[in-house]
C-alpha atoms as a PDB file:
ATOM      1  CA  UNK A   1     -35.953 -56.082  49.744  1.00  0.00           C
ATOM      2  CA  UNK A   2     -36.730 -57.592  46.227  1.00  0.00           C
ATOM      3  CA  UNK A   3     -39.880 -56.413  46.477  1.00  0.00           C
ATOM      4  CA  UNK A   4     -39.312 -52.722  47.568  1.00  0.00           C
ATOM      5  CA  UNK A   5     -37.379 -52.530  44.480  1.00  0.00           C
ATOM      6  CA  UNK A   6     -39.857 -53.248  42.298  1.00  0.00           C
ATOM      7  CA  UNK A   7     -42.087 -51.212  43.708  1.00  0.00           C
ATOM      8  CA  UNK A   8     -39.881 -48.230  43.484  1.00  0.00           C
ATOM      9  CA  UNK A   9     -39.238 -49.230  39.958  1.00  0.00           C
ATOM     10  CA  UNK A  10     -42.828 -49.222  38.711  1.00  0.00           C
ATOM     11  CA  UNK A  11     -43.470 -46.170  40.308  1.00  0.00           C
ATOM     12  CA  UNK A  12     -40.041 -45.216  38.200  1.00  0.00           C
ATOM     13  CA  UNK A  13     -42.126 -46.292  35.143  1.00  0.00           C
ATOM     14  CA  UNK A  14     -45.112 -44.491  35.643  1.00  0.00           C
ATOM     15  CA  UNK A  15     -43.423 -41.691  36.048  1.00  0.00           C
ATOM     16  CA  UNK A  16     -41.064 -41.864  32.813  1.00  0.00           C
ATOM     17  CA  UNK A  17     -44.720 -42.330  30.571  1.00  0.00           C
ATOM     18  CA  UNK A  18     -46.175 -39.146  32.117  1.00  0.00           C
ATOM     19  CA  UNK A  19     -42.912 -37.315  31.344  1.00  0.00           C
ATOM     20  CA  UNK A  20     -43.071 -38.827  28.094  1.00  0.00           C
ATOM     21  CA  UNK A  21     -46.250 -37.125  27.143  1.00  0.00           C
ATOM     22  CA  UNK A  22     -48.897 -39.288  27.741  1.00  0.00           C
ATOM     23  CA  UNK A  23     -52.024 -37.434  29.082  1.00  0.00           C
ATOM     24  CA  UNK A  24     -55.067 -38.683  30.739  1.00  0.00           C
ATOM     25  CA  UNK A  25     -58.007 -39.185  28.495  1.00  0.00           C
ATOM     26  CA  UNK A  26     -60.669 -35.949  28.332  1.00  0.00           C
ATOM     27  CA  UNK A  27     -63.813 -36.399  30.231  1.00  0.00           C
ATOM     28  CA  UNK A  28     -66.763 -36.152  29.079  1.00  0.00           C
ATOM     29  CA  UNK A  29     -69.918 -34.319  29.805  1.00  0.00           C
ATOM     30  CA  UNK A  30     -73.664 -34.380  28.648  1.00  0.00           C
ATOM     31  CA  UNK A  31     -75.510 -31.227  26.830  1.00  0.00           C
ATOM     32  CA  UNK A  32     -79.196 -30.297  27.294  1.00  0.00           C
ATOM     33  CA  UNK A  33     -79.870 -28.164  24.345  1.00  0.00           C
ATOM     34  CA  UNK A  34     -83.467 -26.374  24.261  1.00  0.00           C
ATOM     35  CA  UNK A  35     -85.483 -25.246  21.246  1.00  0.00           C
ATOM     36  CA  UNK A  36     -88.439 -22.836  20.525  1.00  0.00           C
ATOM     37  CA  UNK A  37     -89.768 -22.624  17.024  1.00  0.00           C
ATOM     38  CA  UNK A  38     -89.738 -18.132  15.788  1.00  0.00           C
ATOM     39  CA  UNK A  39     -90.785 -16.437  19.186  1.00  0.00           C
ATOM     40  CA  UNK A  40     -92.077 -19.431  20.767  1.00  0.00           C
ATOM     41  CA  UNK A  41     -95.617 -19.003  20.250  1.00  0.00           C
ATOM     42  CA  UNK A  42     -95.471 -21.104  17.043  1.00  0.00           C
ATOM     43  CA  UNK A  43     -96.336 -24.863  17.292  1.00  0.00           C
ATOM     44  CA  UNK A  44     -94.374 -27.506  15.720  1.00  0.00           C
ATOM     45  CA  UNK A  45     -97.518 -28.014  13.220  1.00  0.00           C
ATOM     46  CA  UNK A  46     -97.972 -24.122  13.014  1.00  0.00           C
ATOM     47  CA  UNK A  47     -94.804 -24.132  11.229  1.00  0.00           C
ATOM     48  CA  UNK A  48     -94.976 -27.420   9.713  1.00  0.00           C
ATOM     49  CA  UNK A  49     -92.231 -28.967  11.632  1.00  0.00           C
ATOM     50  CA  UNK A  50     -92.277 -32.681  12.095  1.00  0.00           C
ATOM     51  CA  UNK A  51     -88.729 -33.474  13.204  1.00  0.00           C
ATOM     52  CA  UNK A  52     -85.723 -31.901  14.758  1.00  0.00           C
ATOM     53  CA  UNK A  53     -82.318 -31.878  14.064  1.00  0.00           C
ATOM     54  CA  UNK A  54     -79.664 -31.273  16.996  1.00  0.00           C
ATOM     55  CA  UNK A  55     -75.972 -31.069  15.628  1.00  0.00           C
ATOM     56  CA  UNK A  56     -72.971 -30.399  17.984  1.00  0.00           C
ATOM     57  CA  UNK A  57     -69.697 -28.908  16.140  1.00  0.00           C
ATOM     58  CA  UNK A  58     -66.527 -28.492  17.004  1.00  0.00           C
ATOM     59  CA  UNK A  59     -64.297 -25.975  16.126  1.00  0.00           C
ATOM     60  CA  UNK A  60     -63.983 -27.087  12.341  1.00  0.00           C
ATOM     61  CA  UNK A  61     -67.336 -27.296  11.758  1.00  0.00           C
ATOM     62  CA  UNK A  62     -67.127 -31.170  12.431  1.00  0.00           C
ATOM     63  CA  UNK A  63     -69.853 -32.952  13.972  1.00  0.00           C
ATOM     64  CA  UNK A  64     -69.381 -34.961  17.139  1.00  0.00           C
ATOM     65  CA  UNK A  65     -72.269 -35.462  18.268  1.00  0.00           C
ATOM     66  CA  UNK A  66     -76.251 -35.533  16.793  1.00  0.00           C
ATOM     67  CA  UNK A  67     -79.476 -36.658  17.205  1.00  0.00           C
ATOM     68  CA  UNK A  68     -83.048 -36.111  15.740  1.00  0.00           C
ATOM     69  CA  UNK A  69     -86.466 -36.138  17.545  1.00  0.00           C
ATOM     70  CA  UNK A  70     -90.190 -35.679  16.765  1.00  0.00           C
ATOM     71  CA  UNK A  71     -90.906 -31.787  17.404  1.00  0.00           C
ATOM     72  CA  UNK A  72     -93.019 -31.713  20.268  1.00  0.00           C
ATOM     73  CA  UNK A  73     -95.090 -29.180  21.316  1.00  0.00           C
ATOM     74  CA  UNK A  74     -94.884 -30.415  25.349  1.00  0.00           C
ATOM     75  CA  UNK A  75     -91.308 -30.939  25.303  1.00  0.00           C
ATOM     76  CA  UNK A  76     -88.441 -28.752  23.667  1.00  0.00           C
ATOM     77  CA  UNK A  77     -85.533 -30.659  25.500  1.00  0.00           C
ATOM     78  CA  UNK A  78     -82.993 -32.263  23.779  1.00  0.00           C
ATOM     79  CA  UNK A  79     -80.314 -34.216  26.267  1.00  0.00           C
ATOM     80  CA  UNK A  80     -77.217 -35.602  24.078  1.00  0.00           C
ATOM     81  CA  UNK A  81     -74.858 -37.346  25.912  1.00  0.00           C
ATOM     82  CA  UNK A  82     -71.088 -38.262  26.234  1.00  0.00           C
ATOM     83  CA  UNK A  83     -69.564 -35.223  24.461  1.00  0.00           C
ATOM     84  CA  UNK A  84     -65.521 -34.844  24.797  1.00  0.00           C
ATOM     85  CA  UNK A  85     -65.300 -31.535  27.589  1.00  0.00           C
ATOM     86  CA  UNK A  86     -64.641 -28.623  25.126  1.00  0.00           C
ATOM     87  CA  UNK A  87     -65.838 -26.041  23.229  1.00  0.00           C
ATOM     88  CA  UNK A  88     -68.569 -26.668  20.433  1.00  0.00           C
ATOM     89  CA  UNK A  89     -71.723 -24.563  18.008  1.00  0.00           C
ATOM     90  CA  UNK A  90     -75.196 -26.212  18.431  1.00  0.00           C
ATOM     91  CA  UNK A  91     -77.082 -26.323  14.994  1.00  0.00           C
ATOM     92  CA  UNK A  92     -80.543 -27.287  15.332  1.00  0.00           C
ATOM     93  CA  UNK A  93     -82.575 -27.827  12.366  1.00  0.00           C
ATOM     94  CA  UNK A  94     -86.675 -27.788  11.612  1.00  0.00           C
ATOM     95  CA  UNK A  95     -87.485 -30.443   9.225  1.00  0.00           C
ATOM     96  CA  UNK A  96     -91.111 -30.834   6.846  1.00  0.00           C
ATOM     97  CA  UNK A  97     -92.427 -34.384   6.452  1.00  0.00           C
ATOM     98  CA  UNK A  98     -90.357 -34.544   3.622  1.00  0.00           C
ATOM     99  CA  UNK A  99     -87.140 -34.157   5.851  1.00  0.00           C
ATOM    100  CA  UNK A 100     -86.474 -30.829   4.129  1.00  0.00           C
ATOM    101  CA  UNK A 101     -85.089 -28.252   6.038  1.00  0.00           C
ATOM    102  CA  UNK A 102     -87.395 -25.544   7.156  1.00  0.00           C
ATOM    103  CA  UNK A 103     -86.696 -24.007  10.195  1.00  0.00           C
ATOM    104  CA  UNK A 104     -82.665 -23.350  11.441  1.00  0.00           C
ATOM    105  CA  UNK A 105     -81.355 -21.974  13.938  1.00  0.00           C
ATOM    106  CA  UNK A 106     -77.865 -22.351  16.258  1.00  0.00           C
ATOM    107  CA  UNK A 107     -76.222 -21.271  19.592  1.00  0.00           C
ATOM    108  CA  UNK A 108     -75.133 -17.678  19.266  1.00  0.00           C
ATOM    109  CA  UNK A 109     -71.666 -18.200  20.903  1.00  0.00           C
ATOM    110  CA  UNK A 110     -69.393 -21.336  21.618  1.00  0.00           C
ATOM    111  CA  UNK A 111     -70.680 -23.662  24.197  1.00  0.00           C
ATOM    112  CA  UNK A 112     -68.652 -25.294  27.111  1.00  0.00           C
ATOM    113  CA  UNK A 113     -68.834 -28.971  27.961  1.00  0.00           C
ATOM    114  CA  UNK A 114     -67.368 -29.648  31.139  1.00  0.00           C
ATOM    115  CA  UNK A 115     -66.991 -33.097  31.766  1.00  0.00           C
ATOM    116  CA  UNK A 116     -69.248 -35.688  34.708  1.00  0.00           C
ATOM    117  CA  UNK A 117     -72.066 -33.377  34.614  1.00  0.00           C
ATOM    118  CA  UNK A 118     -75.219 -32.099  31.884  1.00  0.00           C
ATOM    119  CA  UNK A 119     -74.167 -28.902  30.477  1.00  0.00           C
ATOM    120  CA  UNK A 120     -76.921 -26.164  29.785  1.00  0.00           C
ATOM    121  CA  UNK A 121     -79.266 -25.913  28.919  1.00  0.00           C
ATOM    122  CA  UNK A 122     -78.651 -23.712  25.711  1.00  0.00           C
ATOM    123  CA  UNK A 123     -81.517 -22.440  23.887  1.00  0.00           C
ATOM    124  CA  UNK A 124     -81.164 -22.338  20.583  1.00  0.00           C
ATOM    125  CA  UNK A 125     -84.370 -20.106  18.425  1.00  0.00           C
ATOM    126  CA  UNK A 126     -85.706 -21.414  15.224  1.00  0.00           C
ATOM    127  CA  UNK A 127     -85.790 -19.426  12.381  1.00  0.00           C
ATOM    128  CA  UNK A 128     -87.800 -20.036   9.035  1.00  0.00           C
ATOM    129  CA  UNK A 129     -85.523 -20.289   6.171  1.00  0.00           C
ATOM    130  CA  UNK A 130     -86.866 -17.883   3.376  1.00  0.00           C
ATOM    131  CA  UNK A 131     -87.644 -19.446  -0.378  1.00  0.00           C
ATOM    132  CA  UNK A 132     -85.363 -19.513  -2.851  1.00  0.00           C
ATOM    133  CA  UNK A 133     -85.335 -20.565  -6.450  1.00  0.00           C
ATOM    134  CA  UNK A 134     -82.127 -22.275  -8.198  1.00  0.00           C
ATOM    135  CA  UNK A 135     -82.165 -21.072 -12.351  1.00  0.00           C
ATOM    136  CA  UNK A 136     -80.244 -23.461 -14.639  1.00  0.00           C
ATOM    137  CA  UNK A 137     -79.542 -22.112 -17.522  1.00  0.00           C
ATOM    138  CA  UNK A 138     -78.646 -23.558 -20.688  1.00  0.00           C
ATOM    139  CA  UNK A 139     -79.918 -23.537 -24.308  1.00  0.00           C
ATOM    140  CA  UNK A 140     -82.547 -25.664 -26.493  1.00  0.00           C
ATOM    141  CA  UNK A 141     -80.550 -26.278 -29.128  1.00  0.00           C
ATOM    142  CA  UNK A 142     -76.546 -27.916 -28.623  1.00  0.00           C
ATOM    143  CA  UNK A 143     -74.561 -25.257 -28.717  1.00  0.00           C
ATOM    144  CA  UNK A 144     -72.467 -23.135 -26.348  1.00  0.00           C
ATOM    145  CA  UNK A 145     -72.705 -19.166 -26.336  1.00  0.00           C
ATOM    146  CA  UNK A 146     -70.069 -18.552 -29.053  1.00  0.00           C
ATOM    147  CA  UNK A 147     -71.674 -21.109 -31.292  1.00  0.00           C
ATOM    148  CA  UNK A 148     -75.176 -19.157 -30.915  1.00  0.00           C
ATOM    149  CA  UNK A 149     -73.431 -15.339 -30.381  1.00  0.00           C
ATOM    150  CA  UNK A 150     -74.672 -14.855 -27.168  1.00  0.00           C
ATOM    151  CA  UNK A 151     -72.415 -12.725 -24.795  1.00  0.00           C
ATOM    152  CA  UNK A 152     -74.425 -11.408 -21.825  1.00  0.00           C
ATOM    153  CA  UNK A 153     -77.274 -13.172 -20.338  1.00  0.00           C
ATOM    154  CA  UNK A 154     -79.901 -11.152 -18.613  1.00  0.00           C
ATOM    155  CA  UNK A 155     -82.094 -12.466 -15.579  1.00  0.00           C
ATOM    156  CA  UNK A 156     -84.996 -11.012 -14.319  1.00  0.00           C
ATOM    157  CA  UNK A 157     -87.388 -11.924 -11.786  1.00  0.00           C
ATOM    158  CA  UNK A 158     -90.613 -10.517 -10.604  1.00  0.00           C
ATOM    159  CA  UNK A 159     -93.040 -11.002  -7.910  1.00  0.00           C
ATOM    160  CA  UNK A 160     -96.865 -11.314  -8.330  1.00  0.00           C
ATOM    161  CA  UNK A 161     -95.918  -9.988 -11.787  1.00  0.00           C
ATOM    162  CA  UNK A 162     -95.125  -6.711 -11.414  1.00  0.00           C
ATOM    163  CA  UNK A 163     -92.212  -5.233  -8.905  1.00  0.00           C
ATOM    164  CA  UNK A 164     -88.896  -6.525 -10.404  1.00  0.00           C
ATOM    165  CA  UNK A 165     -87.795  -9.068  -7.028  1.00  0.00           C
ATOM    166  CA  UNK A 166     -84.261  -9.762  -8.675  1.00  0.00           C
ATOM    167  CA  UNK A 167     -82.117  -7.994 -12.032  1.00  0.00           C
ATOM    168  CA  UNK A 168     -78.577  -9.383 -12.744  1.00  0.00           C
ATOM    169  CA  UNK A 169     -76.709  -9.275 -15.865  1.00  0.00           C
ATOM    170  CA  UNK A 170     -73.715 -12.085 -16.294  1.00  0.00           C
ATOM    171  CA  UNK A 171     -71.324 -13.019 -19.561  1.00  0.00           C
ATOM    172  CA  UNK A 172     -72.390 -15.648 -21.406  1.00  0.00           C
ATOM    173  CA  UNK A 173     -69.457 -18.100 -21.050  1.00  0.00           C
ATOM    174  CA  UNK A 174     -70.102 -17.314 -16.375  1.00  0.00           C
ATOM    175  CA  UNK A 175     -73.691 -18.611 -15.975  1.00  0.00           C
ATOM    176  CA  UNK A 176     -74.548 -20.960 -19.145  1.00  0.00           C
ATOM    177  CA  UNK A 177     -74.313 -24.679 -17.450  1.00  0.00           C
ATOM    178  CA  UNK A 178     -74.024 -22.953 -13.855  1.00  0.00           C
ATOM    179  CA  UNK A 179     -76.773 -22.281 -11.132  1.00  0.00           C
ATOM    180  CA  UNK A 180     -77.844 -19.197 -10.398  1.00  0.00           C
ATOM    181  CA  UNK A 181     -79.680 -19.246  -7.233  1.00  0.00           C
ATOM    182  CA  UNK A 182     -82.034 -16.518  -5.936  1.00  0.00           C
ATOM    183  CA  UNK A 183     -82.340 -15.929  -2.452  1.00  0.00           C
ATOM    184  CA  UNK A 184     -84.888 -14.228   0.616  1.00  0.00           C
ATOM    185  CA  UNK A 185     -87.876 -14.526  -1.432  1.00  0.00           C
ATOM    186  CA  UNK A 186     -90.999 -14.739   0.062  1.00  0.00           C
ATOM    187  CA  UNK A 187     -93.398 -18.098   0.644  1.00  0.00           C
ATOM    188  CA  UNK A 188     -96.724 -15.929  -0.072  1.00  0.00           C
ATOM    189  CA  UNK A 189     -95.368 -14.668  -3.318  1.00  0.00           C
ATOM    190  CA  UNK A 190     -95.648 -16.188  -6.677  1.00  0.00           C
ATOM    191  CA  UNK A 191     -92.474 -15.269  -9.365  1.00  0.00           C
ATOM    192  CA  UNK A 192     -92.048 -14.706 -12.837  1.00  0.00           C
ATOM    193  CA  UNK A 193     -88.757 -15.126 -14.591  1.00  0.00           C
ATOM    194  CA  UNK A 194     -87.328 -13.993 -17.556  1.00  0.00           C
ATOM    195  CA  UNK A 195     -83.936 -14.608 -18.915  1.00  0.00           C
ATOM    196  CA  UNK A 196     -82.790 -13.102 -22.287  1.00  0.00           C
ATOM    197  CA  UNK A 197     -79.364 -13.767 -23.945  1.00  0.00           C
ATOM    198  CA  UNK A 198     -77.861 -10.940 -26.200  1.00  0.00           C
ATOM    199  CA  UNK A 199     -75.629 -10.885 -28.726  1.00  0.00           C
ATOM    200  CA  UNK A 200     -72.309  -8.240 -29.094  1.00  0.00           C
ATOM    201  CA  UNK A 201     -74.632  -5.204 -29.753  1.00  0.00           C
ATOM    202  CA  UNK A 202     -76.931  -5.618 -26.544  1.00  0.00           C
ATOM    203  CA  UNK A 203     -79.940  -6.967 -28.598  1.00  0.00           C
ATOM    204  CA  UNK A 204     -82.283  -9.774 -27.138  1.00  0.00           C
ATOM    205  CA  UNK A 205     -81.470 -12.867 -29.393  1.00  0.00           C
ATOM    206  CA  UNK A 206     -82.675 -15.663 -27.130  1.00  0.00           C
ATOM    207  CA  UNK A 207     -85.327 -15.740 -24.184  1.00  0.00           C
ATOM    208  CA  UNK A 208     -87.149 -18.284 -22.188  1.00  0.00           C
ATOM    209  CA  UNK A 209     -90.085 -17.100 -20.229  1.00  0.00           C
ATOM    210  CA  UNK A 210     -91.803 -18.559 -16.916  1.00  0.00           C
ATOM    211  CA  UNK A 211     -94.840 -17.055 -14.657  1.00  0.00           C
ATOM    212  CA  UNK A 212     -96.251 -18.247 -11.495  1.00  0.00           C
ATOM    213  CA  UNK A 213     -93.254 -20.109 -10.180  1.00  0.00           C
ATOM    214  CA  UNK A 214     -94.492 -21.187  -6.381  1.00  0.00           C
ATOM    215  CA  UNK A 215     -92.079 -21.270  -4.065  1.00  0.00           C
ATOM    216  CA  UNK A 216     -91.942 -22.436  -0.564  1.00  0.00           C
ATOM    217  CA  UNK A 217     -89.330 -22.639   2.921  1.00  0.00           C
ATOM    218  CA  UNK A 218     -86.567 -25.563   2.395  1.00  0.00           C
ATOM    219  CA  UNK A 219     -84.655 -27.399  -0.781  1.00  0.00           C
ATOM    220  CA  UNK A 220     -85.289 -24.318  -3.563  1.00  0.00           C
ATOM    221  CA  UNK A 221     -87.490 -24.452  -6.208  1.00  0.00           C
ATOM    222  CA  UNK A 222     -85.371 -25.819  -9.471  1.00  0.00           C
ATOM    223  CA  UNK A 223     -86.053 -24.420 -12.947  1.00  0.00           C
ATOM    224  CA  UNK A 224     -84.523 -25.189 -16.102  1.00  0.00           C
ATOM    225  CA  UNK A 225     -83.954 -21.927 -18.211  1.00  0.00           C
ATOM    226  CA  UNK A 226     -83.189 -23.233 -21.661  1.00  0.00           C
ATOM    227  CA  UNK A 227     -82.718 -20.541 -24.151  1.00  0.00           C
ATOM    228  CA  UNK A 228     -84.112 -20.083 -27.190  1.00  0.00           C
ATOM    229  CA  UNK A 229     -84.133 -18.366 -30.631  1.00  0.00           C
ATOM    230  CA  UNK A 230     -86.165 -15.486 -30.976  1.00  0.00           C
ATOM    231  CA  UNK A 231     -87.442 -14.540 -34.799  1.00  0.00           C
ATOM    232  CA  UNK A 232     -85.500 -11.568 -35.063  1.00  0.00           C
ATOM    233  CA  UNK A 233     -85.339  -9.167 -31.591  1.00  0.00           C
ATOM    234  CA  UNK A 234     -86.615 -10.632 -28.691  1.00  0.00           C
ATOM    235  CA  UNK A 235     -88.972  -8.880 -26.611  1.00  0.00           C
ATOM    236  CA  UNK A 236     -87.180  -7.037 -23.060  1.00  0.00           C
ATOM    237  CA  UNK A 237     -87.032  -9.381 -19.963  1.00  0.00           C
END
């Protein structure tokens, strides 16, 4: 008798923690994720890829799961295992030699992971990331733009030194100290920047001058932009 009662009350118990809100823990699943470098007739060295990057994100952008393999030219598969069944982005990234990023590329819709089984396979296309150059811009001497009357600064880049690639005018106090980075500019192209500061009239006081900037896919090209004097009216940008 004593021991039909405890059975009935353990099953009593069990019952009282599911009502309480305990949940079994999610399953998990694998996810075979698949990559092909442009339109798939590049090779890994083609595009100068030596590694890939697989990231899998959940819903705010965290990552829960990642790995990173030698880009093969034989085998595009990427198996990672033991995700939590839900809904996730796949990022995959190209990387140089230098682990820079190159290439990018990710799923174009949220993927399911259902759980005891390998998910996929999702093919995910890799993309070159276009060149970019980050301007820092500052001046030679100490000094801040009211010190040196400087109100607008002027940027202009150009490729292969004529068609104007980028024009953008900014107050002084906006961009002095602050990055200004140039975007979708191309790897076979060679830049020349100007940057002119002028004073409460619209006259060039200060200018600093750069040709044949190289740029290439991944981290961008940094250049220091420091401003300075001109001997009266500088020349336009």
């Amino acid at each position: 008798m004593q021991s039909r009662i405890r059975g009935v009350l353990g099953v009593a118990a069990l019952i009282a923690m599911t009502s309480c809100g305990e949940e079994p823990a999610a399953g998990t699943g694998d996810l075979q994720v698949v990559y092909r470098v442009g339109s798939g007739s590049q090779t890994c060295e083609d595009a100068g890829i030596a590694f890939v990057e697989v990231e899998v994100l959940d819903s705010s952008d965290t990552v829960v799961a990642d790995t990173t393999v030698v880009c093969s030219p034989d085998d595009q598969s990427v198996i990672l295992e033991d995700i939590v069944e839900g809904s996730y982005n796949v990022v995959v990234s190209g990387l140089n030699d230098q682990n820079a990023i190159i290439y990018s590329g990710e799923t174009s819709a949220p993927v399911t992971v259902a759980p005891d089984q390998t998910n996929g396979p999702e093919t995910v296309v890799l993309d070159q990331l276009k060149p970019s150059i980050m301007v820092w811009i500052g001046f030679a001497d100490v000094g801040g733009c009211e010190r040196f009357g400087v109100d607008e600064i002027v940027v202009v880049l150009y490729e292969n030194g004529s068609s104007s690639e980028f024009d953008e005018t900014y107050a002084c106090s906006d961009r002095i100290e602050e990055g200004l980075l140039i975007e979708d500019l191309s790897a076979t192209s060679t830049y020349d920047l100007r940057v002119r500061g002028t004073n409460e009239n619209g006259e060039y006081t200060y200018e600093f001058d750069e040709d044949g900037i190289a740029v290439a896919a991944g981290p961008p090209t940094e250049v220091s932009a420091e401003l300075s004097s001109c001997s009266g009216v500088c020349s336009a940008p």
